[in-house]
PDB file of N, CA and C in Angstrom:
ATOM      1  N   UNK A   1     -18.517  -3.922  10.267  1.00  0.00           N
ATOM      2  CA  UNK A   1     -17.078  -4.151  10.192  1.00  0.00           C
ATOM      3  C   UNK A   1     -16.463  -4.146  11.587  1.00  0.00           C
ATOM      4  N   UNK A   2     -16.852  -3.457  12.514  1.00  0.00           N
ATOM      5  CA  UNK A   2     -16.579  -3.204  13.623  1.00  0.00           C
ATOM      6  C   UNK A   2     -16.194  -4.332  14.890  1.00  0.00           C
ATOM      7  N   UNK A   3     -17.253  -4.850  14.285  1.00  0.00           N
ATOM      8  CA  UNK A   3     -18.152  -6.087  15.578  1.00  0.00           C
ATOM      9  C   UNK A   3     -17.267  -7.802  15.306  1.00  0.00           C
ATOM     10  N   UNK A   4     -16.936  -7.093  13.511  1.00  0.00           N
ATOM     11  CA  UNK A   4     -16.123  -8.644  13.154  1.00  0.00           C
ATOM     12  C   UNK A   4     -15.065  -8.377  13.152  1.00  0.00           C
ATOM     13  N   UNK A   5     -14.193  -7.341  13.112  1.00  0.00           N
ATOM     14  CA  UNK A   5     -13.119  -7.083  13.975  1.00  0.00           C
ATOM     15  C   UNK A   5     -12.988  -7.217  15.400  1.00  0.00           C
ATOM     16  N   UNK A   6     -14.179  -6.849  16.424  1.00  0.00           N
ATOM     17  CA  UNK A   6     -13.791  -7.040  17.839  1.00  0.00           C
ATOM     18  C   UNK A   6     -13.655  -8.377  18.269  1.00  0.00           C
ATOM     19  N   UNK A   7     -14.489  -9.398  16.873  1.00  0.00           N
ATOM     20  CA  UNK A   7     -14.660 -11.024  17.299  1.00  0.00           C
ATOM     21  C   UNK A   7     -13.708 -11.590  17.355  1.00  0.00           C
ATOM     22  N   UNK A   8     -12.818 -11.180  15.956  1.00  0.00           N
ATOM     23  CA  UNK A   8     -11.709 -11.373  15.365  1.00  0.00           C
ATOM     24  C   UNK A   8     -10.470 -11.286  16.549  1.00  0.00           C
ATOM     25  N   UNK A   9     -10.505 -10.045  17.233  1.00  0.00           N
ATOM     26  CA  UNK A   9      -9.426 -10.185  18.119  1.00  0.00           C
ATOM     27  C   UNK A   9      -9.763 -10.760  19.309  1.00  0.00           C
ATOM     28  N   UNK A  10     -11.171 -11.203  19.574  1.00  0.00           N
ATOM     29  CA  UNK A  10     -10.953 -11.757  21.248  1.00  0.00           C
ATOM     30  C   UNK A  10     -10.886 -13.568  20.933  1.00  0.00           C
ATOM     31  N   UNK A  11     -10.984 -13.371  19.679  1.00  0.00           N
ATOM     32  CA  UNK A  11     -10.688 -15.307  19.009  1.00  0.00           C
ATOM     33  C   UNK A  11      -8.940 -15.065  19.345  1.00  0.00           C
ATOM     34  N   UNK A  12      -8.132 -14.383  18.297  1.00  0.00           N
ATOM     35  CA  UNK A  12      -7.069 -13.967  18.602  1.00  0.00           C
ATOM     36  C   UNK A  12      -6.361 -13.987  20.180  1.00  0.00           C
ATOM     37  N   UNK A  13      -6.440 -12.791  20.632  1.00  0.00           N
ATOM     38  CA  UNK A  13      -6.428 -13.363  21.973  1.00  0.00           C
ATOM     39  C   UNK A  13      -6.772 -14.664  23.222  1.00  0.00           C
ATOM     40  N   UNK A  14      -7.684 -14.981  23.061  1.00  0.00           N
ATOM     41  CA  UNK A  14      -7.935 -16.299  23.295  1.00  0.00           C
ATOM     42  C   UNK A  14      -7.095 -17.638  22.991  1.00  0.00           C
ATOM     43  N   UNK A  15      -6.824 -17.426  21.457  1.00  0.00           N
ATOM     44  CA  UNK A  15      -6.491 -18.650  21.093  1.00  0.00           C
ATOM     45  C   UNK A  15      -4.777 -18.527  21.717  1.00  0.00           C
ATOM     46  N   UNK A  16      -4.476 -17.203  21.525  1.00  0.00           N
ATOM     47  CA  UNK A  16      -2.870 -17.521  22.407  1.00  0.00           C
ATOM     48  C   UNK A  16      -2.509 -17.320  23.797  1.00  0.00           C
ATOM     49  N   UNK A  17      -3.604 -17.360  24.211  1.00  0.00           N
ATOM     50  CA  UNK A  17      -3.598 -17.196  26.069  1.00  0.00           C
ATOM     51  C   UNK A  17      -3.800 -18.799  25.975  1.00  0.00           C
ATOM     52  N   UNK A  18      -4.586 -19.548  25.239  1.00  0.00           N
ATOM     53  CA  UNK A  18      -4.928 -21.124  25.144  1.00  0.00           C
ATOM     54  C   UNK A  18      -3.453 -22.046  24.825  1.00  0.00           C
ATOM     55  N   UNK A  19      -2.867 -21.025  24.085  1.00  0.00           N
ATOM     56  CA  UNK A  19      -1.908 -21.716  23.293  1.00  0.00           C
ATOM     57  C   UNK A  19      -1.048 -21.842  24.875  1.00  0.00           C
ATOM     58  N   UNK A  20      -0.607 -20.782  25.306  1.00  0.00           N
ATOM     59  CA  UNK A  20       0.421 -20.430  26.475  1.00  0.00           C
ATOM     60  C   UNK A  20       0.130 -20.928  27.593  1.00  0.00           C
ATOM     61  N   UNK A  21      -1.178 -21.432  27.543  1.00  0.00           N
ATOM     62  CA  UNK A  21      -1.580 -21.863  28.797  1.00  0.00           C
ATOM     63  C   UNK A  21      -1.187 -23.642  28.662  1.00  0.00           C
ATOM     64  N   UNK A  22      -1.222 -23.903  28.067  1.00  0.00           N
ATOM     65  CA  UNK A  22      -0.983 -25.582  27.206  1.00  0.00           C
ATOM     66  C   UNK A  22       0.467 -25.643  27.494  1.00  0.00           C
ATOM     67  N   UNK A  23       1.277 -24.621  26.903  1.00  0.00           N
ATOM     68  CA  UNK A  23       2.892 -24.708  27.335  1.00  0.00           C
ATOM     69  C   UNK A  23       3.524 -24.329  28.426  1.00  0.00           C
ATOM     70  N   UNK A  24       2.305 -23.586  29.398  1.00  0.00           N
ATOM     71  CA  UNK A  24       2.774 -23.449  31.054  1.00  0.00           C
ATOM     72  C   UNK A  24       2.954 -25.291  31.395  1.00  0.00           C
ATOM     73  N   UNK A  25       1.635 -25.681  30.970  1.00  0.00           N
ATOM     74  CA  UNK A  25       0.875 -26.996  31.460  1.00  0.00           C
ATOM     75  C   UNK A  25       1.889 -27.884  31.469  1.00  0.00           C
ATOM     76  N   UNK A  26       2.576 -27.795  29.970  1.00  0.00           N
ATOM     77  CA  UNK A  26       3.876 -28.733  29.853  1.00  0.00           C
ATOM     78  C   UNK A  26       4.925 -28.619  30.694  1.00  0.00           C
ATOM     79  N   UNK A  27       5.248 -27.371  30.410  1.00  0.00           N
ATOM     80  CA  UNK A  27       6.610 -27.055  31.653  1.00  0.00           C
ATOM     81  C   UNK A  27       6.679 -27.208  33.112  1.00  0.00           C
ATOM     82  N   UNK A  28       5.081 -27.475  33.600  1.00  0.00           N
ATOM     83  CA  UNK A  28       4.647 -27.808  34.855  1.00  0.00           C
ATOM     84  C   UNK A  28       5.225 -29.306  35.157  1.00  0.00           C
ATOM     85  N   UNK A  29       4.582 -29.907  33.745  1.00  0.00           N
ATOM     86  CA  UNK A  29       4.621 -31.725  33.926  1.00  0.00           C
ATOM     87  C   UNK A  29       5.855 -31.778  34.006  1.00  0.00           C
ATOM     88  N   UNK A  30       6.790 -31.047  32.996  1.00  0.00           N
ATOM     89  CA  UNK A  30       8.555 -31.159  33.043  1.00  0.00           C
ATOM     90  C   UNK A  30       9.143 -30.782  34.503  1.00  0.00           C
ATOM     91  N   UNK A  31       8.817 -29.839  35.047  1.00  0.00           N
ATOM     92  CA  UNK A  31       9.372 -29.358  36.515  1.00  0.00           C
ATOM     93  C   UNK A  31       8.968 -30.328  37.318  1.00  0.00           C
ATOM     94  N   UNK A  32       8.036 -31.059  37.542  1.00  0.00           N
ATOM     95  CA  UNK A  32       7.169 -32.305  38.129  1.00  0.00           C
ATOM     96  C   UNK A  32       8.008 -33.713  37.911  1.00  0.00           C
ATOM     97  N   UNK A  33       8.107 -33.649  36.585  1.00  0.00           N
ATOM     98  CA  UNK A  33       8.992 -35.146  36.567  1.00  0.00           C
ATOM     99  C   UNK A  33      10.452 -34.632  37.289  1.00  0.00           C
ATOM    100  N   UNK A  34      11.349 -33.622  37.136  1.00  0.00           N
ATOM    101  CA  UNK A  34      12.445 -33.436  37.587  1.00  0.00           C
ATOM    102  C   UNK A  34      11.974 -33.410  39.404  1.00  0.00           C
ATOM    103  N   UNK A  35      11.288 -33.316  39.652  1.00  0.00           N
ATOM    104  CA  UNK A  35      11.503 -33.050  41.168  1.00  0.00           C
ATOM    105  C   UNK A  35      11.104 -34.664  41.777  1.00  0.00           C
ATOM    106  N   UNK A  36      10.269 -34.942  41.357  1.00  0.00           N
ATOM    107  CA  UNK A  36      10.387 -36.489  41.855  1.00  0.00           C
ATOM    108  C   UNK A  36      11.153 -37.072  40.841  1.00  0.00           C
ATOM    109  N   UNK A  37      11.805 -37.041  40.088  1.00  0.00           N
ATOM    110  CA  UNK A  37      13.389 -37.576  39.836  1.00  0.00           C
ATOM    111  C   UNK A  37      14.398 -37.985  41.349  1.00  0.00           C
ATOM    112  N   UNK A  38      14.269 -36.072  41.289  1.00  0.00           N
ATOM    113  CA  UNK A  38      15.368 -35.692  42.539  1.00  0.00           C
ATOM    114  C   UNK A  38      15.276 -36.421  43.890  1.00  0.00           C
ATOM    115  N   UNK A  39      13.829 -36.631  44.101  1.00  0.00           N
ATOM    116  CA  UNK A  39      13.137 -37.325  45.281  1.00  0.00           C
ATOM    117  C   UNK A  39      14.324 -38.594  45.469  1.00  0.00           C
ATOM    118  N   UNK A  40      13.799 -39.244  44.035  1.00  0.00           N
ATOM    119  CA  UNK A  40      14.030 -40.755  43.993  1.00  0.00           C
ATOM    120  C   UNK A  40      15.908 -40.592  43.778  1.00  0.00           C
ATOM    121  N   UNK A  41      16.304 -40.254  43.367  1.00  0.00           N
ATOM    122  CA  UNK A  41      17.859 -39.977  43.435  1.00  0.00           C
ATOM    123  C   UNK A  41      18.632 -39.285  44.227  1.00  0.00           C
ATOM    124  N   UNK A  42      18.172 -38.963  45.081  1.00  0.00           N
ATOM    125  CA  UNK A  42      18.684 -38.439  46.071  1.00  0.00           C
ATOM    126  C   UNK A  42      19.739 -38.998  47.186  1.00  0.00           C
ATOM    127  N   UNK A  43      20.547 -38.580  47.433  1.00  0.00           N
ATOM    128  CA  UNK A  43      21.602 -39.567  48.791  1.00  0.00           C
ATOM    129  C   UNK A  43      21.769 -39.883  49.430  1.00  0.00           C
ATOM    130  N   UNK A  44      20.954 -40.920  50.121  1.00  0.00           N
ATOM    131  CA  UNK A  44      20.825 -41.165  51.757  1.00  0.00           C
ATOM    132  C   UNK A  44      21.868 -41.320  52.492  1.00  0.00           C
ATOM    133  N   UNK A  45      23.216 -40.798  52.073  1.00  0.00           N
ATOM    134  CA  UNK A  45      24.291 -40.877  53.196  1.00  0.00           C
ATOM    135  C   UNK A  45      24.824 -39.265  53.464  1.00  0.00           C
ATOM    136  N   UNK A  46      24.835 -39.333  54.787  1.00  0.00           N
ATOM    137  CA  UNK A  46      24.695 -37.774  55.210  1.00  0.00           C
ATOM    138  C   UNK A  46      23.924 -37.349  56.077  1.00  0.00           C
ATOM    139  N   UNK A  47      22.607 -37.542  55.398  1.00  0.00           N
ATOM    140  CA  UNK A  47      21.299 -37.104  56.350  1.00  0.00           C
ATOM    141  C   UNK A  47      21.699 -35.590  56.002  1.00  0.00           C
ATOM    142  N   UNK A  48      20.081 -34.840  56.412  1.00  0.00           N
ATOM    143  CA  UNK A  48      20.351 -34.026  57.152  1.00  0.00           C
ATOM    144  C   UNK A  48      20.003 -32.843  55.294  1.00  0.00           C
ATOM    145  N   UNK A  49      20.784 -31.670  55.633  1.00  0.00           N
ATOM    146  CA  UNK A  49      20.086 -30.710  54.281  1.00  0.00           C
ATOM    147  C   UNK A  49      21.124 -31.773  53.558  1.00  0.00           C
ATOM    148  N   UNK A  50      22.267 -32.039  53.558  1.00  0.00           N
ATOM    149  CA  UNK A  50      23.056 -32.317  52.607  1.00  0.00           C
ATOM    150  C   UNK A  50      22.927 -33.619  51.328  1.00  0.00           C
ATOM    151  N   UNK A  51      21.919 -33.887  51.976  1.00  0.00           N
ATOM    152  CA  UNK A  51      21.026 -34.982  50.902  1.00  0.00           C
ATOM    153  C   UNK A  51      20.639 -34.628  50.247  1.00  0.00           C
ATOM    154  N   UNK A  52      20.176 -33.425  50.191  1.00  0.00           N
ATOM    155  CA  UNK A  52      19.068 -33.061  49.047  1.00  0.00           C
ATOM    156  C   UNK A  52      19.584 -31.890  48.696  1.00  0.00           C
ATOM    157  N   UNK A  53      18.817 -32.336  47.479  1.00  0.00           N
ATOM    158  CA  UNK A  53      19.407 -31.777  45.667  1.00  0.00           C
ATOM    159  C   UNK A  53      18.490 -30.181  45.847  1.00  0.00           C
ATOM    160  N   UNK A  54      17.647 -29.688  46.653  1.00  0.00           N
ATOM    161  CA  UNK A  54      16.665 -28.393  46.599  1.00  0.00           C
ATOM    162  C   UNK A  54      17.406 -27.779  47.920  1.00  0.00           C
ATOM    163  N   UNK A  55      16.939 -26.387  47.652  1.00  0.00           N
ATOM    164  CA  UNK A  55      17.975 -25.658  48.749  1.00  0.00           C
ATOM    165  C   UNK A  55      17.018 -25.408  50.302  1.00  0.00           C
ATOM    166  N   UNK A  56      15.376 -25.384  50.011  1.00  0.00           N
ATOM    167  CA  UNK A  56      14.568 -25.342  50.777  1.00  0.00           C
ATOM    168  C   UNK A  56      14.185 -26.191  51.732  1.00  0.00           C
TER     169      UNK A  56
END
């Protein structure tokens, strides 16, 4: 009983570190499209920091 309980939870665990890791993955691709968005929309009059949409 022991051993199929310990299986039981490292499937468990696994499968939602898998799950979370899939929806980092997404939110990566989402932060990714917004920043080369920003790239491409950005204001070339000004120059200088005041063009750009990031504070860095």
């Amino acid at each position: 009983m022991g051993p199929i309980l310990l299986v039981l939870l490292l499937a468990l665990i696994l499968g939602g570190l898998g799950f979370a890791v899939h929806v980092l993955w997404w939110i990566a691709v989402i932060v990714l499209v917004l920043w080369l968005l920003g790239f491409a929309m950005r204001s070339t009059s000004g120059g200088g920091a005041r063009g750009r949409w990031y504070r860095w």
